[in-house]
Protein backbone atom coordinates (compact mmCIF):
# COMPACT_ATOMS: atom_id res chain seq x y z
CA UNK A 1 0.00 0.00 0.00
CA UNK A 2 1.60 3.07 -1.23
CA UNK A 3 1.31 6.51 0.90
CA UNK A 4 -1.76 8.24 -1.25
CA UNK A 5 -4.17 4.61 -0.50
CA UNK A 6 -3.04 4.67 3.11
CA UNK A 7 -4.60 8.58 3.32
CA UNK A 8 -7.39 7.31 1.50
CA UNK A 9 -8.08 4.50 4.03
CA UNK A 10 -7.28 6.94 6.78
CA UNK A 11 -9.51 9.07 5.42
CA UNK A 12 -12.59 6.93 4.80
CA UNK A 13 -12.11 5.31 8.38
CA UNK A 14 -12.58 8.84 9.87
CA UNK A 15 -15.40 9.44 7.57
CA UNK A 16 -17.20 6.49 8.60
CA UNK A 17 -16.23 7.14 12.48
CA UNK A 18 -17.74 10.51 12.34
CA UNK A 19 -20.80 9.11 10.45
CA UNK A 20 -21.29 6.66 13.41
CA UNK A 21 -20.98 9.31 16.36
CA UNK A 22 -23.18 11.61 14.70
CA UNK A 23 -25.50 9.03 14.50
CA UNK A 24 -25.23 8.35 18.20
CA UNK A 25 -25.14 11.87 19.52
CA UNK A 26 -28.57 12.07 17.47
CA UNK A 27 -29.72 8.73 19.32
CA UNK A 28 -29.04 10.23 22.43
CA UNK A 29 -30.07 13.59 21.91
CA UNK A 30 -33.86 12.71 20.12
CA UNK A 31 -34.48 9.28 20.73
CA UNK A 32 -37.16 7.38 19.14
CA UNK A 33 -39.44 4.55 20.11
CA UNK A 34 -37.42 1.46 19.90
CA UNK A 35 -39.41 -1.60 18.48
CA UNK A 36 -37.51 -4.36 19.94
CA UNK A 37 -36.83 -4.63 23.99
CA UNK A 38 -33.50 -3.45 25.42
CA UNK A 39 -30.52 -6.30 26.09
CA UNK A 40 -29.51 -6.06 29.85
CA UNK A 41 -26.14 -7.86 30.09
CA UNK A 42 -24.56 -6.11 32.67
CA UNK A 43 -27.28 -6.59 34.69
CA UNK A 44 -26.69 -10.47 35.24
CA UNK A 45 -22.97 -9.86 36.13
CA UNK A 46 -24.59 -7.91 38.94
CA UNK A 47 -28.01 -9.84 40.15
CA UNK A 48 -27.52 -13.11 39.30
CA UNK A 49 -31.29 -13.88 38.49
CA UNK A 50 -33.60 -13.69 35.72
CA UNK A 51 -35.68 -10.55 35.64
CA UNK A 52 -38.49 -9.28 32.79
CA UNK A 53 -37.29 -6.07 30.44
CA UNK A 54 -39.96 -4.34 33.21
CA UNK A 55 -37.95 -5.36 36.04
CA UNK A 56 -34.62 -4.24 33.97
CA UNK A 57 -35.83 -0.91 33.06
CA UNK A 58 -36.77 -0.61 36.55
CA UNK A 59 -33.73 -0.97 37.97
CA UNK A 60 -31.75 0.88 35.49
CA UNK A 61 -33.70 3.71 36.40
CA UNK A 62 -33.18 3.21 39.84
CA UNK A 63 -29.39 3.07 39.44
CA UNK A 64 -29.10 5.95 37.02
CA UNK A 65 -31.07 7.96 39.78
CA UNK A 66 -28.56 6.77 42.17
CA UNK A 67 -25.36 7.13 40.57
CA UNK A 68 -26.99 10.82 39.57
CA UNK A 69 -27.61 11.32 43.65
CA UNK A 70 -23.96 10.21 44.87
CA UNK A 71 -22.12 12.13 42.05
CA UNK A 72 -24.37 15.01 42.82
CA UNK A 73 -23.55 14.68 46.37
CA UNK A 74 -19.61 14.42 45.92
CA UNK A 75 -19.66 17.52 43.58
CA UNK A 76 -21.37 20.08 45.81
CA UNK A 77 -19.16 18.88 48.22
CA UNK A 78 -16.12 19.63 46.23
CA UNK A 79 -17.56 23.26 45.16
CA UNK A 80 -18.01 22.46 41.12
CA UNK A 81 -20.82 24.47 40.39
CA UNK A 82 -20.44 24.05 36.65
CA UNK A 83 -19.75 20.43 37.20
CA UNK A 84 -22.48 20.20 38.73
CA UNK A 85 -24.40 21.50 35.78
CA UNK A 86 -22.60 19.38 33.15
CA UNK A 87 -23.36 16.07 35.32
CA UNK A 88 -27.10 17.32 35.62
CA UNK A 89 -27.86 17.98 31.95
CA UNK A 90 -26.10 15.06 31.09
CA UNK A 91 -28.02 13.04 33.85
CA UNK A 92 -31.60 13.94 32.05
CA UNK A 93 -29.96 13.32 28.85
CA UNK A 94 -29.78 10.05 29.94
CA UNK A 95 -33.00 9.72 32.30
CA UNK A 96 -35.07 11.15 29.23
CA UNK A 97 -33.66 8.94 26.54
CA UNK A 98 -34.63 5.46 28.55
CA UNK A 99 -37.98 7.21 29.28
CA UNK A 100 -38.85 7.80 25.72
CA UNK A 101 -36.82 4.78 23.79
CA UNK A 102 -38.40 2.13 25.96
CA UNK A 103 -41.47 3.42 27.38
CA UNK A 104 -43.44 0.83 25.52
CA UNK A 105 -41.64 -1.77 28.04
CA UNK A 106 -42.54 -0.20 31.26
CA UNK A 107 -45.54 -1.41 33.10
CA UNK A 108 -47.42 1.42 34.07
CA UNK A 109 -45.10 3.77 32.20
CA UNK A 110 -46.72 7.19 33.36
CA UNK A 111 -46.14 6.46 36.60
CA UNK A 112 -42.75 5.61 36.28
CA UNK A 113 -42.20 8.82 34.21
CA UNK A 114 -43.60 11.32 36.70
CA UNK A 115 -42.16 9.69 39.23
CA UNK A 116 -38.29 9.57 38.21
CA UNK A 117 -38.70 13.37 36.50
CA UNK A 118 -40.23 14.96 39.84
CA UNK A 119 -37.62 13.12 41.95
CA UNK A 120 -35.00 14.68 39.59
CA UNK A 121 -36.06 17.59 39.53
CA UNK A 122 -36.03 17.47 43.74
CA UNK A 123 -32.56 16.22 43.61
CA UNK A 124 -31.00 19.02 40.88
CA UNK A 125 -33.33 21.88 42.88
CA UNK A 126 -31.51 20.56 46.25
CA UNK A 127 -28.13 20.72 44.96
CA UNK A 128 -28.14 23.78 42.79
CA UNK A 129 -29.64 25.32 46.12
CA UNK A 130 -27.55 23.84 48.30
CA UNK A 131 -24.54 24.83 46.80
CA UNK A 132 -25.72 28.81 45.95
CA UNK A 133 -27.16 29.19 49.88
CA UNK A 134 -24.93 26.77 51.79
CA UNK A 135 -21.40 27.72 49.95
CA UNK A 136 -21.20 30.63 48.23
CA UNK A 137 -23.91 32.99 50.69
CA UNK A 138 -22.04 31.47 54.03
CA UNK A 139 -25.48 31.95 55.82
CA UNK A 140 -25.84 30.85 59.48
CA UNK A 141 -26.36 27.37 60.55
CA UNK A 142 -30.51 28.13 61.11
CA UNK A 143 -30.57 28.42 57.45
CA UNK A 144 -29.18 25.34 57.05
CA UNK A 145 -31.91 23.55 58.70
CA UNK A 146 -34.94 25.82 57.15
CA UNK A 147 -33.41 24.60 53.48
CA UNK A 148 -33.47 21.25 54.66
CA UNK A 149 -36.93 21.39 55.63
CA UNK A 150 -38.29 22.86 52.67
CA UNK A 151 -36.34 20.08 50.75
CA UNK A 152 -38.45 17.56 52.96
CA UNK A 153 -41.68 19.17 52.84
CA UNK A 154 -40.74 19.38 48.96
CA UNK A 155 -40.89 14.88 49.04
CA UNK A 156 -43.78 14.73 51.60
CA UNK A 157 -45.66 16.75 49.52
CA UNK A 158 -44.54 14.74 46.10
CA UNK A 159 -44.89 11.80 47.85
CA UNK A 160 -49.16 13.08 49.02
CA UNK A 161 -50.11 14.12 45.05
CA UNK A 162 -48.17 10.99 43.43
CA UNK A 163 -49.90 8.54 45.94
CA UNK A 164 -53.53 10.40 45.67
CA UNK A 165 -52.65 10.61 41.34
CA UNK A 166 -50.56 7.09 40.89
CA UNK A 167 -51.50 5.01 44.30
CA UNK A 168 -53.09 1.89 44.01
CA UNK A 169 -53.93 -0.64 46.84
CA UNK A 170 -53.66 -3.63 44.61
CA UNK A 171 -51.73 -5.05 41.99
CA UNK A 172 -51.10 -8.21 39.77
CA UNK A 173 -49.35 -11.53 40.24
CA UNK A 174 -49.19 -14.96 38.69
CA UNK A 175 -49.53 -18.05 40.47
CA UNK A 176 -46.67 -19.80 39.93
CA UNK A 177 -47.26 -22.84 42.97
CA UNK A 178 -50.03 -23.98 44.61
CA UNK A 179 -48.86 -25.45 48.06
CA UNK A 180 -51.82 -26.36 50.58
CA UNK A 181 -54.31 -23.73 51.40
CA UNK A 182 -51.42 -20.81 50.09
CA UNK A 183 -50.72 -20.18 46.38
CA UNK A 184 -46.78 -18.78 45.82
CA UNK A 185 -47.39 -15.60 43.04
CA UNK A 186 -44.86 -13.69 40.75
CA UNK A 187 -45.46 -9.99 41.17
CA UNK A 188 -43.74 -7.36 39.17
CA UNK A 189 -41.80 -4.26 40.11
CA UNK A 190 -45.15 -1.78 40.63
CA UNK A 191 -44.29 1.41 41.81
CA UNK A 192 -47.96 2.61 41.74
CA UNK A 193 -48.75 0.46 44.15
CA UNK A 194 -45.19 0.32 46.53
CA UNK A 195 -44.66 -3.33 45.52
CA UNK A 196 -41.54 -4.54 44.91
CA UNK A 197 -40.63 -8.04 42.73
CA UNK A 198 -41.05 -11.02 43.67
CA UNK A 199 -42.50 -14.13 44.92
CA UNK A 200 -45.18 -13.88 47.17
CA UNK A 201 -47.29 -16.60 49.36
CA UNK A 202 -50.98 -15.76 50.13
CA UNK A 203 -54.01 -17.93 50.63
CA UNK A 204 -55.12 -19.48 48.29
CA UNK A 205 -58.68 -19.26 46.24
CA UNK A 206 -60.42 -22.03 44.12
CA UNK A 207 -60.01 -20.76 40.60
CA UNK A 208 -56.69 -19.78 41.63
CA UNK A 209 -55.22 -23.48 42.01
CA UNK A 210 -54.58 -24.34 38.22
CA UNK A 211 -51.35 -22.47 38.58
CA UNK A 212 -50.01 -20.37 36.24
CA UNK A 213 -52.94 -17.37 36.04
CA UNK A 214 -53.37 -13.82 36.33
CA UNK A 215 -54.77 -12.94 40.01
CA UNK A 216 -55.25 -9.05 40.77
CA UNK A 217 -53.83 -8.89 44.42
CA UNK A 218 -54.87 -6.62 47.67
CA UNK A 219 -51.22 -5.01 48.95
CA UNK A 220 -51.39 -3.80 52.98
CA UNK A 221 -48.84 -0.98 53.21
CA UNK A 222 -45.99 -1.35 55.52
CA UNK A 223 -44.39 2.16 57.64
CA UNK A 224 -41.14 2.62 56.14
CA UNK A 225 -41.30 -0.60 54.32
CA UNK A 226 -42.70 -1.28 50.40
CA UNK A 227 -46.12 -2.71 50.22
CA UNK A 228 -46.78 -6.42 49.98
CA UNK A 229 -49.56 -8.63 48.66
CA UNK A 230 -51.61 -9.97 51.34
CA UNK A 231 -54.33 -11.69 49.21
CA UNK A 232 -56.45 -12.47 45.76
CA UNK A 233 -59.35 -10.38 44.92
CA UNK A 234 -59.50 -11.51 41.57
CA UNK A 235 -58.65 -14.15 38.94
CA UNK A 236 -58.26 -13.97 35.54
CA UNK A 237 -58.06 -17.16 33.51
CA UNK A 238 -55.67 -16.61 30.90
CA UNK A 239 -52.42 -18.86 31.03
CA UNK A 240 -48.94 -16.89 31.33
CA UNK A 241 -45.61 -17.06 32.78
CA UNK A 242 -44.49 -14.61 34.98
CA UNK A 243 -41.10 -15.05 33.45
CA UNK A 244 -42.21 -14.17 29.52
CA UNK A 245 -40.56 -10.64 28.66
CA UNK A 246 -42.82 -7.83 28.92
CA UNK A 247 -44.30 -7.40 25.20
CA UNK A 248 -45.06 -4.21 23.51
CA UNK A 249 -48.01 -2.35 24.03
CA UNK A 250 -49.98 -1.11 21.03
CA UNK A 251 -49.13 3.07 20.48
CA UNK A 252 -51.58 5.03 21.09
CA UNK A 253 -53.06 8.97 19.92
């Protein structure tokens, strides 16, 4: 290969990288809709155990939203207001393009999305504040404890409308034993109604003991503590498996 194919190659390889991270940075920047459900490989090196692409999403969210708090925490303690800035635009950058490119995978999507914006939003309103009152004004210490107050009647009152908007006091397992008068049911991540994952034992119904249907299940909230399914209210007849992926729902206007 002579010197004027080698700049040619050279060339055409920097073409074609450029090509590729425009097309990513316009990925990331306006996702769309994807139509197949995200790959989560990472995810078993961490849990070792099976989840659903609802139970994935789920707790990608919840460890974006937690890497997001720590870094957010380690920079206002360091002083890096524009930091600070960078890491939060790049945060919702991130939060809004698994929001939008895999909503069709999230049970009870608008729940999710309210949930994980307002909670951001909390989060980048306590820091920004935190670091303009508590660092750069020098205020007294009383001021300290008035801005943490505000921050916490900020969540209670989050908490009150997304409860009273979102709350539900049931959700919906699938019988996946039948053992005696108690029926052991799959329930997924349901942030509506505080429930976390999981396999849950209850008493058992009639039409419940054919194994492997849809029950809708009353939750009993715990203090403190997520919700858990305490028993059936209803059964539904049609056969799943509480491990099949979550399919697509059908768009809608």
């Amino acid at each position: 290969m002579d010197f004027a194919e080698f700049l040619y190659s050279l060339g055409e390889f920097v073409e074609s990288l450029f090509s590729r991270i425009k097309n990513a940075v316009k990925s990331f920047v306006f996702p769309e809709r994807s139509q197949e459900p995200p790959q989560f490989r990472f995810l078993s090196r961490i849990v070792r155990q099976d989840f659903s692409v609802h139970e994935s999403l789920s707790m990608l969210l919840q460890l974006v939203f937690l890497g997001y708090l720590i870094a957010g925490v380690v920079v206002v303690y360091l002083g890096k207001f524009l930091t600070l800035i960078i890491l939060s635009v790049f945060y919702f950058l991130v939060l809004r393009f698994i929001l939008i490119r895999y909503s069709d995978y999230v049970l009870d999507f608008e729940a999710y999305r309210v949930f994980y914006l307002v909670v951001s939003a909390i989060a980048f309103v306590s820091y920004t504040g935190g670091y303009v009152f508590l660092r750069r004004l020098s205020l007294k210490p009383y001021w300290y404890y008035a801005y943490l107050g505000v921050i916490g009647f900020g969540v209670i009152l989050f908490r009150y409308y997304f409860k009273s908007r979102y709350g539900r006091d049931y959700t919906y397992g699938i019988v996946e034993e039948v053992k005696n008068d108690l029926v052991r049911v799959f329930v997924h991540d349901d942030i509506a109604a505080n429930v976390k994952p999981g396999y849950y034992w209850v008493p058992a119904v009639p039409d419940a003991e054919l194994g492997g249907v849809v029950v809708k299940l009353l939750v009993e909230e715990r203090v403190f503590r997520s919700a858990r399914p305490v028993r059936i209210l209803e059964v539904y007849m049609d056969d799943q498996s509480s491990q099949t992926e979550t399919e697509p729902k059908d768009e809608t206007e």
